[in-house]
Structure formats: C-alpha cells, structure tokens
N, C-alpha and C. Protein backbone atom coordinates (compact mmCIF):
# COMPACT_ATOMS: atom_id res chain seq x y z
N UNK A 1 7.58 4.35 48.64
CA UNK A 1 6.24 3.99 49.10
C UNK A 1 6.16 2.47 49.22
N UNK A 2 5.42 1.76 50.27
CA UNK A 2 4.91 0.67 50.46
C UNK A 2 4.50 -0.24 49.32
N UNK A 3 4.24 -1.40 49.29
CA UNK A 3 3.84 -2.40 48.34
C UNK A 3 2.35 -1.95 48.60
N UNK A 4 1.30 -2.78 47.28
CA UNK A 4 0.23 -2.41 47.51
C UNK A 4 -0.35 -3.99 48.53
N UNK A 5 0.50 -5.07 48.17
CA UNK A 5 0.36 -5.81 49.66
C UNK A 5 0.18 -5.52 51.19
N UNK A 6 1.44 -4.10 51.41
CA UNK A 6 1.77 -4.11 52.48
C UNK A 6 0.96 -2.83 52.89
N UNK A 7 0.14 -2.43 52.30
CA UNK A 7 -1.08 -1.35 52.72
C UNK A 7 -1.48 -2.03 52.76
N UNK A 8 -2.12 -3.15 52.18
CA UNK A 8 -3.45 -3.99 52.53
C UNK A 8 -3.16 -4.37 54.09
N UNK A 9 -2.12 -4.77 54.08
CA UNK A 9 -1.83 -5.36 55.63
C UNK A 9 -2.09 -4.46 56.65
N UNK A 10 -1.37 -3.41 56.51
CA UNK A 10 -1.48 -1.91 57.26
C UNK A 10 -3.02 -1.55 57.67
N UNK A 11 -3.40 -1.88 56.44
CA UNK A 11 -5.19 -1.36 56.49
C UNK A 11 -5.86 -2.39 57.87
N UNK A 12 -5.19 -3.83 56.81
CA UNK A 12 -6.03 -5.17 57.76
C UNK A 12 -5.85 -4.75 59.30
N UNK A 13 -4.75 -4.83 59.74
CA UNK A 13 -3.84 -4.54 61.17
C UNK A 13 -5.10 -3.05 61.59
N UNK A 14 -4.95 -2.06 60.92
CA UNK A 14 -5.53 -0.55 61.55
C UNK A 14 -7.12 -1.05 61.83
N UNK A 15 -7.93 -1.71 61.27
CA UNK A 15 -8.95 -2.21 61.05
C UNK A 15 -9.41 -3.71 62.08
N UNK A 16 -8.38 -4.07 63.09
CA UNK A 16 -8.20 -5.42 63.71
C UNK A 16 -8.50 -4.41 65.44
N UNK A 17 -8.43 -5.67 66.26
CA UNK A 17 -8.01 -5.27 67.57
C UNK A 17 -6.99 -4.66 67.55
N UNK A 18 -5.86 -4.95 67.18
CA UNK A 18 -4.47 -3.84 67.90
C UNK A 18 -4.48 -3.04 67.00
N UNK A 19 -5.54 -2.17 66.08
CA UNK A 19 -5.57 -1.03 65.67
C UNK A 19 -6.95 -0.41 66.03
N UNK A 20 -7.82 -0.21 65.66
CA UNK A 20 -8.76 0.63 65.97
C UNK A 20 -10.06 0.03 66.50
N UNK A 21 -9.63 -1.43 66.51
CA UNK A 21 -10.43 -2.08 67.27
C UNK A 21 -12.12 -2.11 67.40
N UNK A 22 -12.50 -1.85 66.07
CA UNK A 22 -14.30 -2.13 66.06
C UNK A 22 -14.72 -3.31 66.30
N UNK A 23 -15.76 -2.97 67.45
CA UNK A 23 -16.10 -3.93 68.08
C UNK A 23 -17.97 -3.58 68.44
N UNK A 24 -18.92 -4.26 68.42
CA UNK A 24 -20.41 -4.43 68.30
C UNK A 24 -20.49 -3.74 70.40
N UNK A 25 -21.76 -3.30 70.94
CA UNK A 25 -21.84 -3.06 71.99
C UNK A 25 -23.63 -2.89 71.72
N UNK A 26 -23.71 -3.67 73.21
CA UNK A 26 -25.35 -3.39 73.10
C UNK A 26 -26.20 -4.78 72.28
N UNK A 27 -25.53 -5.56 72.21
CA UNK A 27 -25.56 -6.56 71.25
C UNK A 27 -26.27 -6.22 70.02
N UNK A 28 -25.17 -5.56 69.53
CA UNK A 28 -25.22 -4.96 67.81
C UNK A 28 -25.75 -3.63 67.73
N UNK A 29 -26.18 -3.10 68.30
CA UNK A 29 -26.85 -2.12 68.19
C UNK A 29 -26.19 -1.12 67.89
N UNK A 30 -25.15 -0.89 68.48
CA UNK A 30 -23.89 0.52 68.62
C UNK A 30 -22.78 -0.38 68.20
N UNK A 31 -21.80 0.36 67.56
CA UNK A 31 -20.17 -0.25 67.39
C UNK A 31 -19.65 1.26 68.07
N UNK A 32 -18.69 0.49 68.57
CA UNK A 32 -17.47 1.63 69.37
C UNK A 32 -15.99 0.95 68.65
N UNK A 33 -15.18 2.16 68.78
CA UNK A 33 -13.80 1.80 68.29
C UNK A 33 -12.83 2.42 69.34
N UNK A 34 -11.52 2.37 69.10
CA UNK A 34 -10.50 2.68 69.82
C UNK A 34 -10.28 3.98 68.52
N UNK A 35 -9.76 5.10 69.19
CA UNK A 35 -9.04 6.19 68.44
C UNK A 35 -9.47 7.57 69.37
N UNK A 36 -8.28 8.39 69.56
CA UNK A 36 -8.10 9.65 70.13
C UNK A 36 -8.26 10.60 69.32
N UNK A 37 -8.74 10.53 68.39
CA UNK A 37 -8.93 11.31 67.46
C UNK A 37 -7.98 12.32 67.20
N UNK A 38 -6.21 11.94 68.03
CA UNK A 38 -5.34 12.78 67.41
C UNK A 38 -4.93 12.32 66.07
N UNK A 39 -4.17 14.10 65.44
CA UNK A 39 -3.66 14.08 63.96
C UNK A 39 -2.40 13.61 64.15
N UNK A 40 -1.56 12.83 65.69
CA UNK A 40 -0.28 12.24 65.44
C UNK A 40 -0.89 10.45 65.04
N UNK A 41 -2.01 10.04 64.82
CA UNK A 41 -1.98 8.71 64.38
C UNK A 41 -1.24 7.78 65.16
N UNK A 42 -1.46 8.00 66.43
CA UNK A 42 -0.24 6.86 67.27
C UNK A 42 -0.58 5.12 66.66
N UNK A 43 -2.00 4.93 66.86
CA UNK A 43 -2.01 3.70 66.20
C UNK A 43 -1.24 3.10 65.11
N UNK A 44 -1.50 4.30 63.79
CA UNK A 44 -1.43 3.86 62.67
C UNK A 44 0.54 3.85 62.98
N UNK A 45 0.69 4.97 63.64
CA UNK A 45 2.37 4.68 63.35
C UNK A 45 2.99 3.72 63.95
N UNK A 46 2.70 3.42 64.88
CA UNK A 46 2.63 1.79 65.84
C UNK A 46 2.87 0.74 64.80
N UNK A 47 1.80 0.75 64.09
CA UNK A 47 1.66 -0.82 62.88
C UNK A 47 2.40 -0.72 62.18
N UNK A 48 2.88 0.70 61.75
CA UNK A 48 3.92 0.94 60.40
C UNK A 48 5.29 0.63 60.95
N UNK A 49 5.95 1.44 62.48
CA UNK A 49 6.70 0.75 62.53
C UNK A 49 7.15 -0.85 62.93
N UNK A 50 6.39 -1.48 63.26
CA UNK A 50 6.08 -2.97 63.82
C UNK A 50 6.50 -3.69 62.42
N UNK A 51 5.79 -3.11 61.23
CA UNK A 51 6.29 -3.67 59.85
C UNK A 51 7.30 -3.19 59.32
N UNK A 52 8.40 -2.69 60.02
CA UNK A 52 9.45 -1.97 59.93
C UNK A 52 9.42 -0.87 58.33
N UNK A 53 8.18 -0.21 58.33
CA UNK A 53 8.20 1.05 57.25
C UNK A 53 8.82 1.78 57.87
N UNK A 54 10.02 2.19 56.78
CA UNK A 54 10.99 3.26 56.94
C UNK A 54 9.93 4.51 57.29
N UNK A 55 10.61 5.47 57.79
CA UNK A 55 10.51 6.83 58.32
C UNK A 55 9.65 7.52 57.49
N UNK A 56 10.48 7.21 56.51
CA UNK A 56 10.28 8.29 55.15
C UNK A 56 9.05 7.98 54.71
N UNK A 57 8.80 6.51 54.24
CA UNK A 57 7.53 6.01 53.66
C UNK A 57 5.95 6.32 55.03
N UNK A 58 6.32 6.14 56.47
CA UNK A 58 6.02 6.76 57.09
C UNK A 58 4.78 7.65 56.86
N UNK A 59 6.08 8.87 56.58
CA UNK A 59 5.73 10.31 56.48
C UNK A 59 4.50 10.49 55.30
N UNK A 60 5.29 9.81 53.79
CA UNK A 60 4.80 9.78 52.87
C UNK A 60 2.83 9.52 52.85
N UNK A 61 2.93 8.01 53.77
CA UNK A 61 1.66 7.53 54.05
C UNK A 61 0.55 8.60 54.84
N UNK A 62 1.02 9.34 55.95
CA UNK A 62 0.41 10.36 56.83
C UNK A 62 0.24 11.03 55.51
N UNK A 63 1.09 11.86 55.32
CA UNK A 63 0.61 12.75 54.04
C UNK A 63 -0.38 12.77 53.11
N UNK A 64 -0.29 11.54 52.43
CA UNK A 64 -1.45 11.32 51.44
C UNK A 64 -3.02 10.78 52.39
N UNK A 65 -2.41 9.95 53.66
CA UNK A 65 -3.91 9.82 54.23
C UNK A 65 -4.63 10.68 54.92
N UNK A 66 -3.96 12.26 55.37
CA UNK A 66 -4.75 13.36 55.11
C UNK A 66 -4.99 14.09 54.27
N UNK A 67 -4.72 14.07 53.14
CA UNK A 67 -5.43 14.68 51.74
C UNK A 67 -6.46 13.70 51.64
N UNK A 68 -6.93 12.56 52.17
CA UNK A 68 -7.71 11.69 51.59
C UNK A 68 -8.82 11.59 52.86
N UNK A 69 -8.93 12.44 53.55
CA UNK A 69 -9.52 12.97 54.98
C UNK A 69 -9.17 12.15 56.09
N UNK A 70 -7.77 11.55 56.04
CA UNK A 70 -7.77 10.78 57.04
C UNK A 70 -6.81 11.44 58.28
N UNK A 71 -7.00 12.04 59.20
CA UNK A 71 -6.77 12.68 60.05
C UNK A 71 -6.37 12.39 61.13
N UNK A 72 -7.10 11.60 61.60
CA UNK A 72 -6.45 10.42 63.27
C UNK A 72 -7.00 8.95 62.20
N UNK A 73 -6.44 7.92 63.68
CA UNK A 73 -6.26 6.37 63.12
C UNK A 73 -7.19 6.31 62.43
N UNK A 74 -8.77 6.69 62.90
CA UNK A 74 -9.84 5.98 62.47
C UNK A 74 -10.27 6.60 61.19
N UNK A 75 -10.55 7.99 60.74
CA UNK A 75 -10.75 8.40 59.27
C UNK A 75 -9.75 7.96 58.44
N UNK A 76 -8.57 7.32 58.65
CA UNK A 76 -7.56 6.70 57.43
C UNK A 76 -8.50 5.81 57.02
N UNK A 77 -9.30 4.73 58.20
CA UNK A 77 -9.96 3.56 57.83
C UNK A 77 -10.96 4.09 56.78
N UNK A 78 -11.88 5.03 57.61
CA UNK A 78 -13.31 5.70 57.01
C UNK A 78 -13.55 6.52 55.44
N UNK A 79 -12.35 7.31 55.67
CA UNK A 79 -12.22 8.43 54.15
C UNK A 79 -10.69 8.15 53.71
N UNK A 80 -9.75 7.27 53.93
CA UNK A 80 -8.49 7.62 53.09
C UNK A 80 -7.49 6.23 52.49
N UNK A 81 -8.63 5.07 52.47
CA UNK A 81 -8.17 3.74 52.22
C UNK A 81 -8.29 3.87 50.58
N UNK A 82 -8.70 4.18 50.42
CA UNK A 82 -9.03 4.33 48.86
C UNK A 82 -7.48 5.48 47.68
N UNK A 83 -7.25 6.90 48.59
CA UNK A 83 -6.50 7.36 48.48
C UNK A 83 -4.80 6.47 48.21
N UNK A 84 -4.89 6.16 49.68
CA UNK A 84 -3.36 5.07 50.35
C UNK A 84 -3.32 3.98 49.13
N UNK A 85 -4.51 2.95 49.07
CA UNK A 85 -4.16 2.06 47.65
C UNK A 85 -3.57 2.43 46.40
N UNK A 86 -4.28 3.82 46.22
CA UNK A 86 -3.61 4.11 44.82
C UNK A 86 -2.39 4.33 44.91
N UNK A 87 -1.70 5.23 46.05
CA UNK A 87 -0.24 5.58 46.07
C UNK A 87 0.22 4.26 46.17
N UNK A 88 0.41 3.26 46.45
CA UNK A 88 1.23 1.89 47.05
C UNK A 88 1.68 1.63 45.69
N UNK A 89 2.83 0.90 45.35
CA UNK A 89 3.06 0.22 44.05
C UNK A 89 2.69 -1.11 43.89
C-alpha cells in the first residue's frame, strides 16, 4: 500500500483540475465536476499510474475505496477519503 503522503497527493491530484475538476458555475451558485460515474475510475487510475503506483497497490486502493462507497472518481473524493487514509502507512 501507498504512503500516507502519497494518498494525500492522490486525493490532492483527484480533487484538482486533472482529476475531477470542481469548479463554481452560475457564479457560485451550482458546482459541476468532471466524472462518468463509471466503477472503472479512469481518472483515479490515470493519477495512480502517472505516480507510478504499482498495479497491485492499484488494485488494493479500488478495493478499499469501494467498501468506503467510493465507486467512480468522484465518491472516492465524497464517501471513501477517510477509508483510503487509514489503509496508507
């Protein structure tokens, strides 16, 4: 498993423009994000491999960030950041 640094980063990155990209619309009124709401996480696996996380740790991360309701990119942010910290060493 990941450092608990290198989730923070993961998180920061999923949480930025080249991840899920929340951004204000309407001037403030509405926020919109980027996410397909698929369970392959293309975003999130994008950033993981970019930080060259092995395969395995990968897998590991998907795993625990759907037990933690995180399902596509954007519920990792919403329901499974809390989960992901604790696993990290």
């Amino acid at each position: 498993m990941i450092t608990k640094k290198q989730m923070r980063r993961f998180l920061k990155k999923l949480d930025s423009p080249e991840g899920c990209n929340f951004r204000e619309i309407d001037s403030g009124a509405d926020i919109t994000w980027t996410c397909n709401s698929h369970i392959s996480r293309p975003l999130s696996h994008a950033i993981l491999h970019a930080m060259n996380v092995s395969g395995e740790d990968i897998k590991e991360i998907m795993d625990v960030a759907a037990t933690g309701g995180g399902y596509c990119d954007c519920e990792i942010l919403f329901n499974a950041q809390d989960a992901l910290m604790k696993v990290a060493r």
